[in-house]
PDB file of N, CA and C in Angstrom:
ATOM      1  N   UNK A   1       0.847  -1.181   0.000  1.00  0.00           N
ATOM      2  CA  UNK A   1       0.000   0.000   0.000  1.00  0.00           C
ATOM      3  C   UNK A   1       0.895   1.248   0.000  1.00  0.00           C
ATOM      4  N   UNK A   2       0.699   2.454  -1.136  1.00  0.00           N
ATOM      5  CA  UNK A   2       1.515   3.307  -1.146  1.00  0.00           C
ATOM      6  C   UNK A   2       0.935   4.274  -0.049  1.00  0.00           C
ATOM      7  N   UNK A   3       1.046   4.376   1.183  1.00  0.00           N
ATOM      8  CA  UNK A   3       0.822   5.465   2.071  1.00  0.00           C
ATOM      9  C   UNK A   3       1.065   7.239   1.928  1.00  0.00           C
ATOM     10  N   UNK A   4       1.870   7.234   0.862  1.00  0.00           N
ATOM     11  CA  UNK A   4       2.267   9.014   0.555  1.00  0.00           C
ATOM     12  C   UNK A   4       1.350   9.409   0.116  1.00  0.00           C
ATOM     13  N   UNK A   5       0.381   8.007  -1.369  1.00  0.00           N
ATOM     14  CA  UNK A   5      -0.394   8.106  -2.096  1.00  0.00           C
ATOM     15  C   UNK A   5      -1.715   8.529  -1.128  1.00  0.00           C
ATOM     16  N   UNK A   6      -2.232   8.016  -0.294  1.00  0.00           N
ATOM     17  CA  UNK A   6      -3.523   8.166   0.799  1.00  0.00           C
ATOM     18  C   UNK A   6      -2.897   9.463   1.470  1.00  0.00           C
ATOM     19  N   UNK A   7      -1.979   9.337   2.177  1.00  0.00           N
ATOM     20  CA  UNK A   7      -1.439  10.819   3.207  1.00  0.00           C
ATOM     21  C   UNK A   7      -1.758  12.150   2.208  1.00  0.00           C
ATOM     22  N   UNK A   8      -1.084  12.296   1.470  1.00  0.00           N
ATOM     23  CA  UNK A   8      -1.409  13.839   0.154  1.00  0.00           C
ATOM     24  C   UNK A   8      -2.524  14.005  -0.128  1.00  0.00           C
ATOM     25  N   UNK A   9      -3.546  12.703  -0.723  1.00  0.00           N
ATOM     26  CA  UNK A   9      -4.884  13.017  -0.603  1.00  0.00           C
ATOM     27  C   UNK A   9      -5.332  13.437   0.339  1.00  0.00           C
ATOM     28  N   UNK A  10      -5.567  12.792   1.648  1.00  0.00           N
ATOM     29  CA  UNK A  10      -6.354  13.127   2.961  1.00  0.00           C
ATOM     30  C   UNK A  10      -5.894  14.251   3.397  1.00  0.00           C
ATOM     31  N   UNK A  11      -4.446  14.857   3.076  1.00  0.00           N
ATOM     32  CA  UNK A  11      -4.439  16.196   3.627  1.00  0.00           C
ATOM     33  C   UNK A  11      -4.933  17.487   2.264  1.00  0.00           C
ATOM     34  N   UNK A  12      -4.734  16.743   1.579  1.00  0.00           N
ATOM     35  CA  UNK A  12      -5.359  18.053   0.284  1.00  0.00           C
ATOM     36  C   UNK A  12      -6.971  18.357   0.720  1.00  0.00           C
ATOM     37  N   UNK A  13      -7.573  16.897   0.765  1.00  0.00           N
ATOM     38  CA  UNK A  13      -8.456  17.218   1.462  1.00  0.00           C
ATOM     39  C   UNK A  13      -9.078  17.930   2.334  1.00  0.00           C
ATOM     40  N   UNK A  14      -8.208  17.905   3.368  1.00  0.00           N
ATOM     41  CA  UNK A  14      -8.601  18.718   5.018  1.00  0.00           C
ATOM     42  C   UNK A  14      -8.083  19.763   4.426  1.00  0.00           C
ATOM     43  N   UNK A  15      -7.125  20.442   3.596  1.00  0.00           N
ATOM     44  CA  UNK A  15      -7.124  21.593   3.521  1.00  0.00           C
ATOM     45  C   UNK A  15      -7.987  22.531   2.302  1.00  0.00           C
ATOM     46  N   UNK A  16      -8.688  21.344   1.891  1.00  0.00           N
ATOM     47  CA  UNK A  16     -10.175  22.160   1.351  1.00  0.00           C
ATOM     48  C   UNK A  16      -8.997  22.389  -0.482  1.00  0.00           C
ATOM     49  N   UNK A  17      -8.123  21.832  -1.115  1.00  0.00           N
ATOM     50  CA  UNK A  17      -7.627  22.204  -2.088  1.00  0.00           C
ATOM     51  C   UNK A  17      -8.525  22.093  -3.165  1.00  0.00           C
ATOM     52  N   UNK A  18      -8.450  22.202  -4.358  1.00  0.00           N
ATOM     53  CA  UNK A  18      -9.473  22.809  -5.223  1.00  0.00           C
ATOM     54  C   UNK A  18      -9.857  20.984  -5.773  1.00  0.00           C
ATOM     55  N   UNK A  19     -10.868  20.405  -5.857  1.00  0.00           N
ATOM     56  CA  UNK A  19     -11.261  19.291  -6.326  1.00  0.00           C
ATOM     57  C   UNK A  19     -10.921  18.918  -7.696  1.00  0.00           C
ATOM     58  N   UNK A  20     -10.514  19.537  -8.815  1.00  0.00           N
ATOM     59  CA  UNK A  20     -10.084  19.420 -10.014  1.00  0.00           C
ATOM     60  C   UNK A  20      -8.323  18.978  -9.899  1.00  0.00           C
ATOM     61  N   UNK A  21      -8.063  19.801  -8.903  1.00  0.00           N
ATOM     62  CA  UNK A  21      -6.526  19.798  -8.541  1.00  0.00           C
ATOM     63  C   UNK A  21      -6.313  18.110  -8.364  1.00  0.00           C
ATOM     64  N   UNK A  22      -7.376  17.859  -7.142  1.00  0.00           N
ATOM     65  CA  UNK A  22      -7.055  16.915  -6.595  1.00  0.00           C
ATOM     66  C   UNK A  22      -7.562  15.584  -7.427  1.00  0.00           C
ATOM     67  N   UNK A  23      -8.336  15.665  -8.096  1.00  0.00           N
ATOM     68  CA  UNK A  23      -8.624  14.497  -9.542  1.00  0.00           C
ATOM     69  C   UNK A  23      -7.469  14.511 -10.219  1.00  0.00           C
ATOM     70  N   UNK A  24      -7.076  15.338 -11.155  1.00  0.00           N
ATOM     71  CA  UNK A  24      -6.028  15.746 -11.521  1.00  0.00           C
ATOM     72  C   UNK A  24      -4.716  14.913 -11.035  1.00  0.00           C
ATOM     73  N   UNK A  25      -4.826  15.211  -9.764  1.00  0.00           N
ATOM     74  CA  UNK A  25      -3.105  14.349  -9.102  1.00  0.00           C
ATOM     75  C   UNK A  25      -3.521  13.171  -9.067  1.00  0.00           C
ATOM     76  N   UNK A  26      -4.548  12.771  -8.459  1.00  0.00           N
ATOM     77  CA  UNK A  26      -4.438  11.345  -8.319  1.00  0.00           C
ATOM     78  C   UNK A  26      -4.609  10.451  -9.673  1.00  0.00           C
ATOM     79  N   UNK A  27      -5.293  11.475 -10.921  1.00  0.00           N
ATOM     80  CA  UNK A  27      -5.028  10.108 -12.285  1.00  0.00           C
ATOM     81  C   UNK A  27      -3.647  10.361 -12.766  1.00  0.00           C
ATOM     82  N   UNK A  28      -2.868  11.347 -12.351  1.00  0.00           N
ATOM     83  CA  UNK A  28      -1.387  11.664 -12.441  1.00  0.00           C
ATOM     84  C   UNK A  28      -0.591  10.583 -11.781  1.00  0.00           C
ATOM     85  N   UNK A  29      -0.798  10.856 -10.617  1.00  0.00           N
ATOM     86  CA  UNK A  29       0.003   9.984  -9.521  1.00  0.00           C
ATOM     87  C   UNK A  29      -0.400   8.330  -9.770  1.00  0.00           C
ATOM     88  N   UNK A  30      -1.337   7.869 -10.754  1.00  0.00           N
ATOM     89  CA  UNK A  30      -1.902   6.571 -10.932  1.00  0.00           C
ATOM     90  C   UNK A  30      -1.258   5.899 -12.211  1.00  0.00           C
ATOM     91  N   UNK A  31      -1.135   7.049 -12.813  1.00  0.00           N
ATOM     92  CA  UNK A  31      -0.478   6.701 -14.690  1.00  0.00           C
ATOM     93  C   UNK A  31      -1.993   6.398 -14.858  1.00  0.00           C
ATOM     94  N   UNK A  32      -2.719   7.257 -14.643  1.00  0.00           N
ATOM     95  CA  UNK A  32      -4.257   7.289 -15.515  1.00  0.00           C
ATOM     96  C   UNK A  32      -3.900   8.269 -17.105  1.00  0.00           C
ATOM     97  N   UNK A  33      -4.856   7.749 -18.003  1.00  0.00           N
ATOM     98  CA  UNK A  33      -5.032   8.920 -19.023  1.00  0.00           C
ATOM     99  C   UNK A  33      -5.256   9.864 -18.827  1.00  0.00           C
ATOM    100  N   UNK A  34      -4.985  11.427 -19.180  1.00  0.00           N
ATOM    101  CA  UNK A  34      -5.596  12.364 -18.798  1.00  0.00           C
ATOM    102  C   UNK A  34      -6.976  12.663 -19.028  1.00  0.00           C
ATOM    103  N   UNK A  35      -7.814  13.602 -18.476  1.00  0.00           N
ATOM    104  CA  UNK A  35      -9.825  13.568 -19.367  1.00  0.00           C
ATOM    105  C   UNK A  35      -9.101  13.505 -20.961  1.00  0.00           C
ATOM    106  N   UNK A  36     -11.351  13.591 -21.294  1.00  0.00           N
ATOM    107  CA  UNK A  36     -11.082  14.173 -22.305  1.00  0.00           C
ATOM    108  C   UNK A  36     -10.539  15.475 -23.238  1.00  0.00           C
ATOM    109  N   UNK A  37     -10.495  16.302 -23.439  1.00  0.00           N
ATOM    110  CA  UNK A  37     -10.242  17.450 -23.474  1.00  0.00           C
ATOM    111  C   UNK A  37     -11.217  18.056 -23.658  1.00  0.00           C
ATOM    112  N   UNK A  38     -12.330  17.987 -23.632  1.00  0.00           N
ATOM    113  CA  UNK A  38     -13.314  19.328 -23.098  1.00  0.00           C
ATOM    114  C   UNK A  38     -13.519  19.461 -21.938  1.00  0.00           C
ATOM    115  N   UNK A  39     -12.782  18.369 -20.750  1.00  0.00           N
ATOM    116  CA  UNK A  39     -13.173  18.444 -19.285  1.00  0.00           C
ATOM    117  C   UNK A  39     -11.944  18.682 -18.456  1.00  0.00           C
ATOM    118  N   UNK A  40     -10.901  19.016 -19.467  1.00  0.00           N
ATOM    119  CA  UNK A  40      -9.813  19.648 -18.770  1.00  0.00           C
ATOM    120  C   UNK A  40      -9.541  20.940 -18.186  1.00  0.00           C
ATOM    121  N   UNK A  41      -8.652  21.310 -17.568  1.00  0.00           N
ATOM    122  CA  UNK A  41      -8.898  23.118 -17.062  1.00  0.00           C
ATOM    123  C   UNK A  41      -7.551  22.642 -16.240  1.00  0.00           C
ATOM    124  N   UNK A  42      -7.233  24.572 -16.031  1.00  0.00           N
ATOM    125  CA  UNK A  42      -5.612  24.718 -15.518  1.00  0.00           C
ATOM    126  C   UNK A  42      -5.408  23.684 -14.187  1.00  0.00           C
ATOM    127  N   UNK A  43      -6.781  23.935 -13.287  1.00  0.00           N
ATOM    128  CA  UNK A  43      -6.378  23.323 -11.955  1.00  0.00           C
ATOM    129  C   UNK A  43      -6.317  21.860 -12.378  1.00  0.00           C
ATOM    130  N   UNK A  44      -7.009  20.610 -12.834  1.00  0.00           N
ATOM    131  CA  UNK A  44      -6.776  19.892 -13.603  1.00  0.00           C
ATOM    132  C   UNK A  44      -5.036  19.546 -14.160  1.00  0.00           C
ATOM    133  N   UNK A  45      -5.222  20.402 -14.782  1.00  0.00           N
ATOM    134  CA  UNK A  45      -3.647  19.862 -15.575  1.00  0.00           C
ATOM    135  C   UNK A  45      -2.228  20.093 -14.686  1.00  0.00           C
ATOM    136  N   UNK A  46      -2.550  21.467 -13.798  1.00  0.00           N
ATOM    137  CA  UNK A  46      -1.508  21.285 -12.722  1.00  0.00           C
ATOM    138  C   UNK A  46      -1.228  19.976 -11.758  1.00  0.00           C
ATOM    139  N   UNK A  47      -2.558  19.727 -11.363  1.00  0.00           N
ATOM    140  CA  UNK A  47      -2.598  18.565 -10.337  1.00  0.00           C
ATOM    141  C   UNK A  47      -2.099  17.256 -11.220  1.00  0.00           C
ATOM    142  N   UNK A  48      -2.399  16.932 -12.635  1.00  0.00           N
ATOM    143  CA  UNK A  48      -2.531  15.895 -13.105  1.00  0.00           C
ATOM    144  C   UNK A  48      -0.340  15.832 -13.251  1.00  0.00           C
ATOM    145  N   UNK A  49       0.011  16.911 -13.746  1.00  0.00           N
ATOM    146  CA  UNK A  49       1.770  17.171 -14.300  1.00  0.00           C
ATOM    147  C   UNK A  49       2.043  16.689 -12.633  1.00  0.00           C
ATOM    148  N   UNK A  50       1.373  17.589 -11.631  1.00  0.00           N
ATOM    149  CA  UNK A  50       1.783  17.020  -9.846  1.00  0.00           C
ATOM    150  C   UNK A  50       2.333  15.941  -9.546  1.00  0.00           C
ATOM    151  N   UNK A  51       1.019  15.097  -9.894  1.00  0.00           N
ATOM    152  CA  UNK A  51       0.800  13.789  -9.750  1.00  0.00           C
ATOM    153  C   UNK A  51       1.769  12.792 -10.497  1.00  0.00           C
ATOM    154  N   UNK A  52       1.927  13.287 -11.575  1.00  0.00           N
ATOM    155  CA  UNK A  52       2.607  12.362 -12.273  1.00  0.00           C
ATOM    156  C   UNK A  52       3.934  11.942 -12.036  1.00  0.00           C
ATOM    157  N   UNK A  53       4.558  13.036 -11.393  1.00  0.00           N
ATOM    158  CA  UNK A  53       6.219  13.252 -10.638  1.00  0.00           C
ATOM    159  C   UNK A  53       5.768  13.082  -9.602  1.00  0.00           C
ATOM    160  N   UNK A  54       4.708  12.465  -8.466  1.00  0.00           N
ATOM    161  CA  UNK A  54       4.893  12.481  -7.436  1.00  0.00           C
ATOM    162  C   UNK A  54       5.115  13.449  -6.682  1.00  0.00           C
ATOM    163  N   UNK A  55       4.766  14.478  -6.988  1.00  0.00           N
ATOM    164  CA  UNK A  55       5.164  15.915  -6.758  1.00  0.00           C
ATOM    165  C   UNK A  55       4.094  16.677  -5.482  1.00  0.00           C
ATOM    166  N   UNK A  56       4.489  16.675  -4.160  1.00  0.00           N
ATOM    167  CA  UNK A  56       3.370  16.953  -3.115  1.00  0.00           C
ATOM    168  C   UNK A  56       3.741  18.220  -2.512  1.00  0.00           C
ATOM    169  N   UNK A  57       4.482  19.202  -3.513  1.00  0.00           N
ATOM    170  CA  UNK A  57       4.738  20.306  -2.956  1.00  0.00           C
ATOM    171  C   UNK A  57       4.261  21.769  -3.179  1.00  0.00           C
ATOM    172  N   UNK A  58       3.226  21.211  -4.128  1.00  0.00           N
ATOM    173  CA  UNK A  58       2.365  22.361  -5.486  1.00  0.00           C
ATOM    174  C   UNK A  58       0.740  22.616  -4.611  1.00  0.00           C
ATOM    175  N   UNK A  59       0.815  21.703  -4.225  1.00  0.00           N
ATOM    176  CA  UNK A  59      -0.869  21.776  -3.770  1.00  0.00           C
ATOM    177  C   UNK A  59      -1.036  23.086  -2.865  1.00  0.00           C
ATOM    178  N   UNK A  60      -0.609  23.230  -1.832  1.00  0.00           N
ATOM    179  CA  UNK A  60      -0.812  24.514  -1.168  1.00  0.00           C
ATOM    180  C   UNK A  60      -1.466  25.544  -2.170  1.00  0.00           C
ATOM    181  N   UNK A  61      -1.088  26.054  -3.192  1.00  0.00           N
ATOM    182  CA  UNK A  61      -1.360  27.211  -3.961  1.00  0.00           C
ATOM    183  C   UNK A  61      -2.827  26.949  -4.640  1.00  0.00           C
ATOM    184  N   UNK A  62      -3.734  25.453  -4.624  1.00  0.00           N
ATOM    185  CA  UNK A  62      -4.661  25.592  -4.969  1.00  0.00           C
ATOM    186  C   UNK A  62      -5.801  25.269  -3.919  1.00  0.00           C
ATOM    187  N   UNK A  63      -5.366  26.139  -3.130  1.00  0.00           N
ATOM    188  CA  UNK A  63      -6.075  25.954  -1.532  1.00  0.00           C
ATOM    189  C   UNK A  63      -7.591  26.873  -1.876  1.00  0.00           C
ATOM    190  N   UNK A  64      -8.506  26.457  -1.752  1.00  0.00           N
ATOM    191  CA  UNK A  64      -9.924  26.644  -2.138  1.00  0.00           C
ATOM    192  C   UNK A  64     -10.168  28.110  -1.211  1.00  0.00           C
ATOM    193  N   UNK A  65     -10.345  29.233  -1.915  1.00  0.00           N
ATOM    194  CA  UNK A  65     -10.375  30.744  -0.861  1.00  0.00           C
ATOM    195  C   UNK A  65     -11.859  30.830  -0.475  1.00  0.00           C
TER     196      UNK A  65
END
């Protein structure tokens, strides 16, 4: 069980980060396909590039205001 994988979610979570972000990382962080492209958008594609490097240091900035 990858635990970083559950920990980054559950805290993106509690910190309310933007829900596109967080779809985004996790079909990143999965080696999912990306959407289709009419259901893509910036927060989306940031989280998804995130995800894909394993990258848990971006999320802060799409903290839901």
């Amino acid at each position: 069980m990858d635990m970083k994988y559950h920990e980054t979610v559950s805290k993106m979570e509690k910190m309310k980060v933007n829900k596109e972000y967080i779809q985004g990382w996790i079909g990143g962080y999965l080696d999912n396909p990306t959407r289709e492209e009419q259901r893509l958008n910036e927060a989306y594609d940031a989280g998804y590039e995130d995800g894909k490097s394993h990258n848990a240091d971006n999320f802060s900035s799409w903290v839901a205001g």
